[in-house]
PDB file of N, CA and C in Angstrom:
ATOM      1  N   UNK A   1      92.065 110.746 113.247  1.00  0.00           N
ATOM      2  CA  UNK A   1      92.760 111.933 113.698  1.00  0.00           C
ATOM      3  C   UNK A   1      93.667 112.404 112.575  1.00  0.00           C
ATOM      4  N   UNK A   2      93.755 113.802 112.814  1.00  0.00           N
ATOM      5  CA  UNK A   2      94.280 114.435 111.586  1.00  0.00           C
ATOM      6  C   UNK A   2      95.699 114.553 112.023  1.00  0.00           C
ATOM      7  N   UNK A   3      96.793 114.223 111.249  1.00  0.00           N
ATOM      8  CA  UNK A   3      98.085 114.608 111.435  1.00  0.00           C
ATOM      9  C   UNK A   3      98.247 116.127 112.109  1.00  0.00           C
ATOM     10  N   UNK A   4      97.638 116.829 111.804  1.00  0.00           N
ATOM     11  CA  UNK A   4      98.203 118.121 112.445  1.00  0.00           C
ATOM     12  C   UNK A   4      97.441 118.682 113.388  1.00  0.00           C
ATOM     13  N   UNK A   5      96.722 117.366 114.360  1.00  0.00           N
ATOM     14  CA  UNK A   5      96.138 117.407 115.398  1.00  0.00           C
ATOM     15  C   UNK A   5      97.319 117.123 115.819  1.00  0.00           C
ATOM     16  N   UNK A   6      98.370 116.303 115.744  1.00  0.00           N
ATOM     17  CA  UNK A   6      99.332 115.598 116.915  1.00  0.00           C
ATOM     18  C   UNK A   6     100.038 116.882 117.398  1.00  0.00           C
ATOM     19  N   UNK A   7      99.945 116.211 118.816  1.00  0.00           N
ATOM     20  CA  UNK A   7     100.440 117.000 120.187  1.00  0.00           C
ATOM     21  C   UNK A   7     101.535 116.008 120.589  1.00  0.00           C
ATOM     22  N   UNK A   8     102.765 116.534 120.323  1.00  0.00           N
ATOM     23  CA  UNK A   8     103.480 115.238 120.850  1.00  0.00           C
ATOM     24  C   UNK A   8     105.168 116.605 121.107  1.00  0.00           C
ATOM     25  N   UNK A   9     105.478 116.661 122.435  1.00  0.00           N
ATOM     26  CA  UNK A   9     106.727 116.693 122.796  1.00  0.00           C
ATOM     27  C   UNK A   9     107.857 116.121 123.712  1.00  0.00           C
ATOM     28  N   UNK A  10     108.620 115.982 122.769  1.00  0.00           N
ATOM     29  CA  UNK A  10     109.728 114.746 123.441  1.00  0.00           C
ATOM     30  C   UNK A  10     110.375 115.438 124.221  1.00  0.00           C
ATOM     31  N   UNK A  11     111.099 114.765 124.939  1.00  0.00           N
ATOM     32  CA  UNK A  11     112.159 115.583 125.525  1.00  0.00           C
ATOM     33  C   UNK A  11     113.268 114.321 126.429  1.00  0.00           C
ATOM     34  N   UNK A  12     114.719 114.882 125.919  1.00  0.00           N
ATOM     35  CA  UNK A  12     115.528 114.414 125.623  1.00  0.00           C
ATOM     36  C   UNK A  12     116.778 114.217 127.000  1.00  0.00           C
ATOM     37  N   UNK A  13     117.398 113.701 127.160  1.00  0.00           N
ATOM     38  CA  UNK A  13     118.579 113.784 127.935  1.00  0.00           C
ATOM     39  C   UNK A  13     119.274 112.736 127.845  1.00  0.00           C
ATOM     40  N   UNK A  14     120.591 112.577 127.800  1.00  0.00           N
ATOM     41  CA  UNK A  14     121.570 111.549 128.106  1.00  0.00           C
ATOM     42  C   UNK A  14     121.336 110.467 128.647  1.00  0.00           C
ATOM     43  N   UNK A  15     120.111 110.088 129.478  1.00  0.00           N
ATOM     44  CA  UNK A  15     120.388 108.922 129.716  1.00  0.00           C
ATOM     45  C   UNK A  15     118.995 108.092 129.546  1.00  0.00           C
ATOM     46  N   UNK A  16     118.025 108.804 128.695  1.00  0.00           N
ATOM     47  CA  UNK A  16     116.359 108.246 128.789  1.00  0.00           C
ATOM     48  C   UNK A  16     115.714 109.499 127.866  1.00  0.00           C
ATOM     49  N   UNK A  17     114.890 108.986 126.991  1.00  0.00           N
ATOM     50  CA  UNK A  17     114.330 109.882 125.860  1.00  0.00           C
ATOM     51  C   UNK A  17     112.929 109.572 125.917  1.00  0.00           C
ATOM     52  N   UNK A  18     112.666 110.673 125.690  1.00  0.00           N
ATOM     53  CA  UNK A  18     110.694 110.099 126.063  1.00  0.00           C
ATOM     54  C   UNK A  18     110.135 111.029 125.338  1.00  0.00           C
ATOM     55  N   UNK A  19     108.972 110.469 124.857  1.00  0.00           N
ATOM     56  CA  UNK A  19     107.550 111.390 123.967  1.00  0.00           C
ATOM     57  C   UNK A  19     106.818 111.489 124.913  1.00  0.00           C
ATOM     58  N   UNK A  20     106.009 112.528 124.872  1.00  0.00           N
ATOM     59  CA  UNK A  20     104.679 113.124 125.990  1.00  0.00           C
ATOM     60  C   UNK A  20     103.418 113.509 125.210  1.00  0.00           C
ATOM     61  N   UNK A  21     102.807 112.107 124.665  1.00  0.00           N
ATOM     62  CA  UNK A  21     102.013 112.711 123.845  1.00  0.00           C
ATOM     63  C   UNK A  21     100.666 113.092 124.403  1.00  0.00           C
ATOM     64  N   UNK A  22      99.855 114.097 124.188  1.00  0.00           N
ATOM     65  CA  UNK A  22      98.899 114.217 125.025  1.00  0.00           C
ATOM     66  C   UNK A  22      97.857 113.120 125.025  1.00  0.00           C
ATOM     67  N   UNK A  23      96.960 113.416 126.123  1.00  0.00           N
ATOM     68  CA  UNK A  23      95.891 112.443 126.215  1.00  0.00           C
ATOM     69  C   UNK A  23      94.953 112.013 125.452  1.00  0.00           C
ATOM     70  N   UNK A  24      94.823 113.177 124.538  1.00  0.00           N
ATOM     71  CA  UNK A  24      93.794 113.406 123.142  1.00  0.00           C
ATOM     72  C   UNK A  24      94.904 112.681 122.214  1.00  0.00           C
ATOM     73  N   UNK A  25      95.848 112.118 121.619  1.00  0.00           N
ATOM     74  CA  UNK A  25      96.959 111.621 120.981  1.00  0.00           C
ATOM     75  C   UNK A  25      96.800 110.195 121.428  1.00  0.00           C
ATOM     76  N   UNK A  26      97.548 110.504 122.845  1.00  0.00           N
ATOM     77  CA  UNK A  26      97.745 109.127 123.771  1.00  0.00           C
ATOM     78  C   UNK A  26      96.263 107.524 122.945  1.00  0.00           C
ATOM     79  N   UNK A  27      95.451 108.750 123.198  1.00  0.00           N
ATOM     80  CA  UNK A  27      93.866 107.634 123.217  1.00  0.00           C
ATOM     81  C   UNK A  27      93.311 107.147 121.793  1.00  0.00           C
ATOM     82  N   UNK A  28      93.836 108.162 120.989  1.00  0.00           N
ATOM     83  CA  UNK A  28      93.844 107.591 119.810  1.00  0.00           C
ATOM     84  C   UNK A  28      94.562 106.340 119.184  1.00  0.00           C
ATOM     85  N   UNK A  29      95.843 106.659 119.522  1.00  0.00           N
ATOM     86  CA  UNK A  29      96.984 105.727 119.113  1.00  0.00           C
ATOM     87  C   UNK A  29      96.557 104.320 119.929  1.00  0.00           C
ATOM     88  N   UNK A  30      96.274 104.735 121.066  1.00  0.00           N
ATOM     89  CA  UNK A  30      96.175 102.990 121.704  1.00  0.00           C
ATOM     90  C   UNK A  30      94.444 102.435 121.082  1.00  0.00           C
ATOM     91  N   UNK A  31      93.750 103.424 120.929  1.00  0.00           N
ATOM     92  CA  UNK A  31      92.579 102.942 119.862  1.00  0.00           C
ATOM     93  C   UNK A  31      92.613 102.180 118.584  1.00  0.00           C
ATOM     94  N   UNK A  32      93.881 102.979 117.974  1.00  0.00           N
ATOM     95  CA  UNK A  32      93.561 102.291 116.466  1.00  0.00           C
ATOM     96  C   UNK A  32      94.660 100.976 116.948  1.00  0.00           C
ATOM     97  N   UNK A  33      95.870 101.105 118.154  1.00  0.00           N
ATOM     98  CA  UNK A  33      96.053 100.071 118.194  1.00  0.00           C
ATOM     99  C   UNK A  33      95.245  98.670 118.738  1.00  0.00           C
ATOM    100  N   UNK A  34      94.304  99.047 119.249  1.00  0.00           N
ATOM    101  CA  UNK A  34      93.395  97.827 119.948  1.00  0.00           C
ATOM    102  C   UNK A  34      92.729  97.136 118.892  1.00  0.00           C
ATOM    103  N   UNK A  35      92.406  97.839 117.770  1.00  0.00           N
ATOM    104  CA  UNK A  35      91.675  97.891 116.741  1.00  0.00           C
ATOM    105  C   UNK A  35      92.192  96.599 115.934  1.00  0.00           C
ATOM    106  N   UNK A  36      93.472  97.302 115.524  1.00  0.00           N
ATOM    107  CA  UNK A  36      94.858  96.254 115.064  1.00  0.00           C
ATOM    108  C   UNK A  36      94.853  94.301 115.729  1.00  0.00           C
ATOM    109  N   UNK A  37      95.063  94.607 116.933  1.00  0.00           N
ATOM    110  CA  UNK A  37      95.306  93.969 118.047  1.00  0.00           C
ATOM    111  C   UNK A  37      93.963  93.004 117.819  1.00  0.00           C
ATOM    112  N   UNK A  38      92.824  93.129 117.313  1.00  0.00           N
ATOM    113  CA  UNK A  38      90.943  92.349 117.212  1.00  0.00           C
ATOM    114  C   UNK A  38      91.574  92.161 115.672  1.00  0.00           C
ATOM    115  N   UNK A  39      92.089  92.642 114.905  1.00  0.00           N
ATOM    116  CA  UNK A  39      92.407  92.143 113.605  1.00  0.00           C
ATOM    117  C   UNK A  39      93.263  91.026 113.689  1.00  0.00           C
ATOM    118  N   UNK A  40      94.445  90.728 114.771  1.00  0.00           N
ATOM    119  CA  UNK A  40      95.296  89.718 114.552  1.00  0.00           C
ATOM    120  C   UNK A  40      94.671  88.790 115.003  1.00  0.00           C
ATOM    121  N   UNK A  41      93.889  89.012 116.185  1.00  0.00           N
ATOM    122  CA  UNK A  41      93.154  87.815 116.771  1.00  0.00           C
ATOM    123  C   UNK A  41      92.484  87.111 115.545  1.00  0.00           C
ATOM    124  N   UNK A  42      91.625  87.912 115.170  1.00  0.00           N
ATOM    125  CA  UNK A  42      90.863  87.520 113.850  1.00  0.00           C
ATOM    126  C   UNK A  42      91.790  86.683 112.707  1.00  0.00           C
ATOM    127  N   UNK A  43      92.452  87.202 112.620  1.00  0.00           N
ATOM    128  CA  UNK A  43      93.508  86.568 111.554  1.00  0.00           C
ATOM    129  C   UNK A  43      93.674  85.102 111.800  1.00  0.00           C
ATOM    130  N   UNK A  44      94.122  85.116 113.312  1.00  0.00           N
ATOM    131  CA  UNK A  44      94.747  83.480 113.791  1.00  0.00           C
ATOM    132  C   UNK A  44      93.498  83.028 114.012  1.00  0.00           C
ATOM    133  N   UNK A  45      91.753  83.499 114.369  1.00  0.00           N
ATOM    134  CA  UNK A  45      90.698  82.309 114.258  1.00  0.00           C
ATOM    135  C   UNK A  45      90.982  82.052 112.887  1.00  0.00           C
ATOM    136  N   UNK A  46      91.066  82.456 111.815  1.00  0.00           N
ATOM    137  CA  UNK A  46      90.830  82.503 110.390  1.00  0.00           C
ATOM    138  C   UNK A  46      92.057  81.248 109.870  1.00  0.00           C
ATOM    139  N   UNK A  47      92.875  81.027 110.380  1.00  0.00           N
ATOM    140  CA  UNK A  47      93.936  80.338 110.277  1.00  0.00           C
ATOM    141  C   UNK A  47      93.343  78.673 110.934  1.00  0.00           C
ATOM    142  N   UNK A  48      93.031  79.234 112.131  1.00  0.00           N
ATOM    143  CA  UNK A  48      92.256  77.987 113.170  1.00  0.00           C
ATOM    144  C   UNK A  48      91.345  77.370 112.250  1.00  0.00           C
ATOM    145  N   UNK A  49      90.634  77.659 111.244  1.00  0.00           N
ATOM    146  CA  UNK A  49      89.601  77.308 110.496  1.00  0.00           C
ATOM    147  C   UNK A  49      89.572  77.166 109.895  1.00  0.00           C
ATOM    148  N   UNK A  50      91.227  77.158 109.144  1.00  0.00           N
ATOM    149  CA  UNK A  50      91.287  76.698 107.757  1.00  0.00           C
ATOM    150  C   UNK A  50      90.325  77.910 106.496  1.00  0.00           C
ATOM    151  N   UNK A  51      90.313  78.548 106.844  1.00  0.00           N
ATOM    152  CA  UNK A  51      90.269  79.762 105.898  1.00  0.00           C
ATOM    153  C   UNK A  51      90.821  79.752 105.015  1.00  0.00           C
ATOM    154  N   UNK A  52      90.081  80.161 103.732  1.00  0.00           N
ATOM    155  CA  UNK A  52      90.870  80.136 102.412  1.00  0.00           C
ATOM    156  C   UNK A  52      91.986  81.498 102.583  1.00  0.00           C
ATOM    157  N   UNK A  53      93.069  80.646 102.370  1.00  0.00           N
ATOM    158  CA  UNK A  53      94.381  81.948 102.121  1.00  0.00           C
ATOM    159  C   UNK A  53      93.975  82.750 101.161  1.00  0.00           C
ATOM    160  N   UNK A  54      93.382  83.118 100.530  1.00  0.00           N
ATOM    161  CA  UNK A  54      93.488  84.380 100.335  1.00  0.00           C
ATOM    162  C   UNK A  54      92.515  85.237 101.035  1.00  0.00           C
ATOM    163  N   UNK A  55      91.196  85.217 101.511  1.00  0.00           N
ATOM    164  CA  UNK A  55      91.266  85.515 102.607  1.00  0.00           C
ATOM    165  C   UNK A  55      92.083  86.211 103.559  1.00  0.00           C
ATOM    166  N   UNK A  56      92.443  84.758 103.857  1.00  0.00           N
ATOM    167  CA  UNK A  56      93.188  85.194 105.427  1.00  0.00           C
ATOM    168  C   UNK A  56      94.451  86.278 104.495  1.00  0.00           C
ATOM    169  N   UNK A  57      94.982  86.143 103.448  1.00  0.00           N
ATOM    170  CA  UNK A  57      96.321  87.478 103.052  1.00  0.00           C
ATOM    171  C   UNK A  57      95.356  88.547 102.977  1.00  0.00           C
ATOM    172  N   UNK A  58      93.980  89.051 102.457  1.00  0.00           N
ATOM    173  CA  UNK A  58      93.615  90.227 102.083  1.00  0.00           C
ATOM    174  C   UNK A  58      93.369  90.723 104.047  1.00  0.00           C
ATOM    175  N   UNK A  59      93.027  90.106 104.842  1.00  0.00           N
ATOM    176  CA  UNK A  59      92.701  90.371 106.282  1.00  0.00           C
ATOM    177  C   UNK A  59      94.338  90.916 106.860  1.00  0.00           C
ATOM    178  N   UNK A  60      95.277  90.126 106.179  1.00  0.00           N
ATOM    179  CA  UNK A  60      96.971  90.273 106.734  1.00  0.00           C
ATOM    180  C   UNK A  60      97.401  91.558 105.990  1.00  0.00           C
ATOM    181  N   UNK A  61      96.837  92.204 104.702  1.00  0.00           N
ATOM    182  CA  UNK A  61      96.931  93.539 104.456  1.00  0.00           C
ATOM    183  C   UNK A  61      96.354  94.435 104.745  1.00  0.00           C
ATOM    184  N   UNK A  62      94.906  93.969 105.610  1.00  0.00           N
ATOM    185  CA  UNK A  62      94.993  94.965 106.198  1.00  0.00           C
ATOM    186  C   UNK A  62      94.431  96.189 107.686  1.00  0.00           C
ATOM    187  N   UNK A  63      95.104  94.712 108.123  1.00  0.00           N
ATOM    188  CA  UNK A  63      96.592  94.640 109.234  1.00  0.00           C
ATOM    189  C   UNK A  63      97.381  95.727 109.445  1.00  0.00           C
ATOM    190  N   UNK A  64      98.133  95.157 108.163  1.00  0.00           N
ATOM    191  CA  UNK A  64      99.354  95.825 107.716  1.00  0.00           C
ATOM    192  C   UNK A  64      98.885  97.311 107.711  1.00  0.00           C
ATOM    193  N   UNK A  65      97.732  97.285 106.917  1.00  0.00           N
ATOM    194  CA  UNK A  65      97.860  98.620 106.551  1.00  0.00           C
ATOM    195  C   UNK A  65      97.424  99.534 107.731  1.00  0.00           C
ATOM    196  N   UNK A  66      96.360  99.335 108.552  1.00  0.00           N
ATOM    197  CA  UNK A  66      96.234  99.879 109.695  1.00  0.00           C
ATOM    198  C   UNK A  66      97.601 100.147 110.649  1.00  0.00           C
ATOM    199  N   UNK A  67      98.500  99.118 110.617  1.00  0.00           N
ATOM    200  CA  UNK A  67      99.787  99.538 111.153  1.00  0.00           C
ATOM    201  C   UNK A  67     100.588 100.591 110.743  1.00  0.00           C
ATOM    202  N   UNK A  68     100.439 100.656 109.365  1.00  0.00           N
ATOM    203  CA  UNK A  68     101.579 101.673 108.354  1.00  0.00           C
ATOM    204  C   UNK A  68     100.797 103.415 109.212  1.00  0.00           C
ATOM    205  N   UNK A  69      99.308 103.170 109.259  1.00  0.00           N
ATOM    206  CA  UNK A  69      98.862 104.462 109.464  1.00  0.00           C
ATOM    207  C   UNK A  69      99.350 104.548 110.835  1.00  0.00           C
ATOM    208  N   UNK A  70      99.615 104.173 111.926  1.00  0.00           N
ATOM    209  CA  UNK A  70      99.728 104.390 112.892  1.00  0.00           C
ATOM    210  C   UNK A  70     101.136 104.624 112.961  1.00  0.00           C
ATOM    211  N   UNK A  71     102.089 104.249 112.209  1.00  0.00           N
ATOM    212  CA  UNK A  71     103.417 104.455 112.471  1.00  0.00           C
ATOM    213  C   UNK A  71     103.622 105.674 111.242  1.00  0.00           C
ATOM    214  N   UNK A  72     102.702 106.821 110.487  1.00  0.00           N
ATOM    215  CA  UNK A  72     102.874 107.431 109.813  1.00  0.00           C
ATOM    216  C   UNK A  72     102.682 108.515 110.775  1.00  0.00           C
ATOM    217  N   UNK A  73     101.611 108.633 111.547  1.00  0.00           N
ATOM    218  CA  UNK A  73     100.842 109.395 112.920  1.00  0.00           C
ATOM    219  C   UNK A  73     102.278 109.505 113.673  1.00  0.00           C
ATOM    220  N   UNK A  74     102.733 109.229 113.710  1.00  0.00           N
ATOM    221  CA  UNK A  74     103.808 108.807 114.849  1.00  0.00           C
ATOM    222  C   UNK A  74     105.529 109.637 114.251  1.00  0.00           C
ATOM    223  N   UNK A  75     105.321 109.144 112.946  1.00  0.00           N
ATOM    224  CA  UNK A  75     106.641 109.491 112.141  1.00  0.00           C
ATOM    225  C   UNK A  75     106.607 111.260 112.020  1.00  0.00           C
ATOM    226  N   UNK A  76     105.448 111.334 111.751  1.00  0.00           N
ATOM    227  CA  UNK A  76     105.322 113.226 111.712  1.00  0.00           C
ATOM    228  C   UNK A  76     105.149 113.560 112.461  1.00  0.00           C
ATOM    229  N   UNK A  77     104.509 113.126 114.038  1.00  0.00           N
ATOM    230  CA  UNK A  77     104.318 114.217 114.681  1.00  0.00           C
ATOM    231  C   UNK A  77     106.034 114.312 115.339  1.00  0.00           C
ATOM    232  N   UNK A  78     106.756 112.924 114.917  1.00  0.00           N
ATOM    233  CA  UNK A  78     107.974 112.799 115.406  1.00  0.00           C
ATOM    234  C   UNK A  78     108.864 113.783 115.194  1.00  0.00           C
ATOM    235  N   UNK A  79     109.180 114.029 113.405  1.00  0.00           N
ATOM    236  CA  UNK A  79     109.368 115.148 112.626  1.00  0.00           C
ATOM    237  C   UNK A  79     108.939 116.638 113.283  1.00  0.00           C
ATOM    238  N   UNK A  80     108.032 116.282 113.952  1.00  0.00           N
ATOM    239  CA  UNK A  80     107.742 118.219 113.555  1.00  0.00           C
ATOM    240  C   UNK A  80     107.413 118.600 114.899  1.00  0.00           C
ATOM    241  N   UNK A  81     108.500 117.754 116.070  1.00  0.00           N
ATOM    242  CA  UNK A  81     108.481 117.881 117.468  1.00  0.00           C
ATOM    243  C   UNK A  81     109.845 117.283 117.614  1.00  0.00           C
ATOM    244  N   UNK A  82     110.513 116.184 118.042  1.00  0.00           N
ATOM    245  CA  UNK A  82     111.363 116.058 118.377  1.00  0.00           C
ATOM    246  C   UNK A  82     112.254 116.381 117.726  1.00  0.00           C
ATOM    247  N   UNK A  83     112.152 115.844 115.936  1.00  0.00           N
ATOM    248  CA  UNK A  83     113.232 116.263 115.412  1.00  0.00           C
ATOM    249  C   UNK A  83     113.563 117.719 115.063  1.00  0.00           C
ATOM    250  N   UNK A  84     112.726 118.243 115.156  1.00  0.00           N
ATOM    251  CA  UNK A  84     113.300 119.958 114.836  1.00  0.00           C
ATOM    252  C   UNK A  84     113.767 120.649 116.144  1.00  0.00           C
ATOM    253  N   UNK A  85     113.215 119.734 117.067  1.00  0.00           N
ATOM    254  CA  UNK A  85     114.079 120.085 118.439  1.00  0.00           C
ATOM    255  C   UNK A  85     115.105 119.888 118.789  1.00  0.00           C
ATOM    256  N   UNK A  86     115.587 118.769 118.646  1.00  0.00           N
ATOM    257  CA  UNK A  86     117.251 118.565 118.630  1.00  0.00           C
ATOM    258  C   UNK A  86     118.624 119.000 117.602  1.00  0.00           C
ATOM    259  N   UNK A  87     117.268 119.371 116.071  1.00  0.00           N
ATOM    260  CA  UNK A  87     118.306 120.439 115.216  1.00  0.00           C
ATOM    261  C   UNK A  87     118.690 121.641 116.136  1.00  0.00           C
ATOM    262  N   UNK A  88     117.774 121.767 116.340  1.00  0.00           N
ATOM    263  CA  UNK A  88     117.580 123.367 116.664  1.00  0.00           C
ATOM    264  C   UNK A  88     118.467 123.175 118.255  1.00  0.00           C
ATOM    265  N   UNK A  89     118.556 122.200 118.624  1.00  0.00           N
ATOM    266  CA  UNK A  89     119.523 122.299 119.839  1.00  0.00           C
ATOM    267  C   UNK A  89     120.839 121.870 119.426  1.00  0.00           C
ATOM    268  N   UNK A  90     121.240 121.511 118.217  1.00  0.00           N
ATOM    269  CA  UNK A  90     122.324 121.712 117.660  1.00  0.00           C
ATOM    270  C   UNK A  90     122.827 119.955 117.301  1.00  0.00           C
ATOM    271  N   UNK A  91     121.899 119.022 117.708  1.00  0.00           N
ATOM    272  CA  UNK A  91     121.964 117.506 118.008  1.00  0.00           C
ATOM    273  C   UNK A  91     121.723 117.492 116.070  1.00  0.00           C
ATOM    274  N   UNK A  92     122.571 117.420 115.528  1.00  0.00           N
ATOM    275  CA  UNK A  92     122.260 116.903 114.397  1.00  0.00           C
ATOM    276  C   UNK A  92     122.514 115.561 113.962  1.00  0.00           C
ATOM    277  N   UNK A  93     122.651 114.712 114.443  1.00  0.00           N
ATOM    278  CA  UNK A  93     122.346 112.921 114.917  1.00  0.00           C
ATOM    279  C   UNK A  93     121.368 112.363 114.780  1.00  0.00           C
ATOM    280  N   UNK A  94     120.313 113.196 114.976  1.00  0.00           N
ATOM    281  CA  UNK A  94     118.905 112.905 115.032  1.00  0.00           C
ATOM    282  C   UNK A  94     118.817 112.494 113.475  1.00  0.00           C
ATOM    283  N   UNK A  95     119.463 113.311 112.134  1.00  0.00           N
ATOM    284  CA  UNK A  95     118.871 112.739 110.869  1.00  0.00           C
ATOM    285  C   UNK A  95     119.873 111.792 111.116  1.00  0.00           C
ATOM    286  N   UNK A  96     120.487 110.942 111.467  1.00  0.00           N
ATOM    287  CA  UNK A  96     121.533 109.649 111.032  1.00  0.00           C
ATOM    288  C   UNK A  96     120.107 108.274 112.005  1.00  0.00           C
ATOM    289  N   UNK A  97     119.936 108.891 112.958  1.00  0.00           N
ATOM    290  CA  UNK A  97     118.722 108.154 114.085  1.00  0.00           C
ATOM    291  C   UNK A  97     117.505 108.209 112.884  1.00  0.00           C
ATOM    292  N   UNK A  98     116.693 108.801 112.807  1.00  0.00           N
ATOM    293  CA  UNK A  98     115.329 109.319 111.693  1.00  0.00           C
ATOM    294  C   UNK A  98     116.094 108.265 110.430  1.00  0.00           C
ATOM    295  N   UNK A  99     116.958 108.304 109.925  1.00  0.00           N
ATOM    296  CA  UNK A  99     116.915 107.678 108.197  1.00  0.00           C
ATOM    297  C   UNK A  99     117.031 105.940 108.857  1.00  0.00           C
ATOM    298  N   UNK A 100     117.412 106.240 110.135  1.00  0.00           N
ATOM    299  CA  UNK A 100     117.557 104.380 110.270  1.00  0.00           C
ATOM    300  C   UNK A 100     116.382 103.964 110.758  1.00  0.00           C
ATOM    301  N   UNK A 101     115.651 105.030 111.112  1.00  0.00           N
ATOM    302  CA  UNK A 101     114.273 104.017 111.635  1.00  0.00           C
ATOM    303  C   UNK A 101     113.247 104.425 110.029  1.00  0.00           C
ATOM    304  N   UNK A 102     113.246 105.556 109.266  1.00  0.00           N
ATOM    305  CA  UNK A 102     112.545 105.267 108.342  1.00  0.00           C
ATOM    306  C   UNK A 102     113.038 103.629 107.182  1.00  0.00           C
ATOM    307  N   UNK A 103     114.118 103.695 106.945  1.00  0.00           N
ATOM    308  CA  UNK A 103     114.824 102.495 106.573  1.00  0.00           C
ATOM    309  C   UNK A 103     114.046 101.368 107.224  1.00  0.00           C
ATOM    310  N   UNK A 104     113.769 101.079 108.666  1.00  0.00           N
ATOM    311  CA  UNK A 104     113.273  99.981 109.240  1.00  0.00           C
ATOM    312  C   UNK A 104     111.537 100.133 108.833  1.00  0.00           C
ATOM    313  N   UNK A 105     111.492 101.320 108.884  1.00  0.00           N
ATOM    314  CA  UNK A 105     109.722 101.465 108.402  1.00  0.00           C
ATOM    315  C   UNK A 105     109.365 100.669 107.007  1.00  0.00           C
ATOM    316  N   UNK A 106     110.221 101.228 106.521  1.00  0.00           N
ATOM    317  CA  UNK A 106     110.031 101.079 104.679  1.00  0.00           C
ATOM    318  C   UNK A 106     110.352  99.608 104.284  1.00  0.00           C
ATOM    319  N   UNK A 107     110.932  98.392 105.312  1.00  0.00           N
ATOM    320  CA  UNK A 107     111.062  97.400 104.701  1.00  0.00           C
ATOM    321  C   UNK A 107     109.972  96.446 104.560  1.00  0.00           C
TER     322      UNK A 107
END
């Protein structure tokens, strides 16, 4: 799925914050996560079996890397739905919220 397929609007209030991503979104994301999810399994038979580590690290990158794409899917459609929504509603908090979770992305 193409980034500027995402359909995703949040919507916000004081006491519970939620994304509404559509169903065409929704099914993707839990796809490539299931996907992910048969990779870790895989990982820990690979471990069970004494698998040569390197191996099993090139399988753990990519893991990884299937994860990074799914939390990139996620980071823009985040950007270019919630967060321009709460500028624009005057919530400018949202970039102090956004730099601490890219910070947690990037480590």
């Amino acid at each position: 799925m193409r980034v500027d397929q995402l359909e995703n609007n949040c919507h916000t209030d004081q006491s519970e914050r939620k994304s509404h991503h559509s169903d065409k979104v929704k099914s993707n994301l839990i796809s490539r996560l299931n996907r992910i999810e048969g990779q870790i399994r895989g990982i820990k038979g690979l471990i069970e079996k004494d698998t040569y580590c390197d191996d099993v690290l090139n399988q753990i990158a990519a893991a990884q890397s299937a994860l990074n794409s799914v939390g990139k899917l996620l980071l823009e459609g985040h950007l270019k739905s919630c967060v321009i929504e709460r500028i624009q509603e005057g919530d400018h908090e949202v970039i102090d919220e956004l730099l601490i979770t890219v910070n947690k992305l990037m480590k």
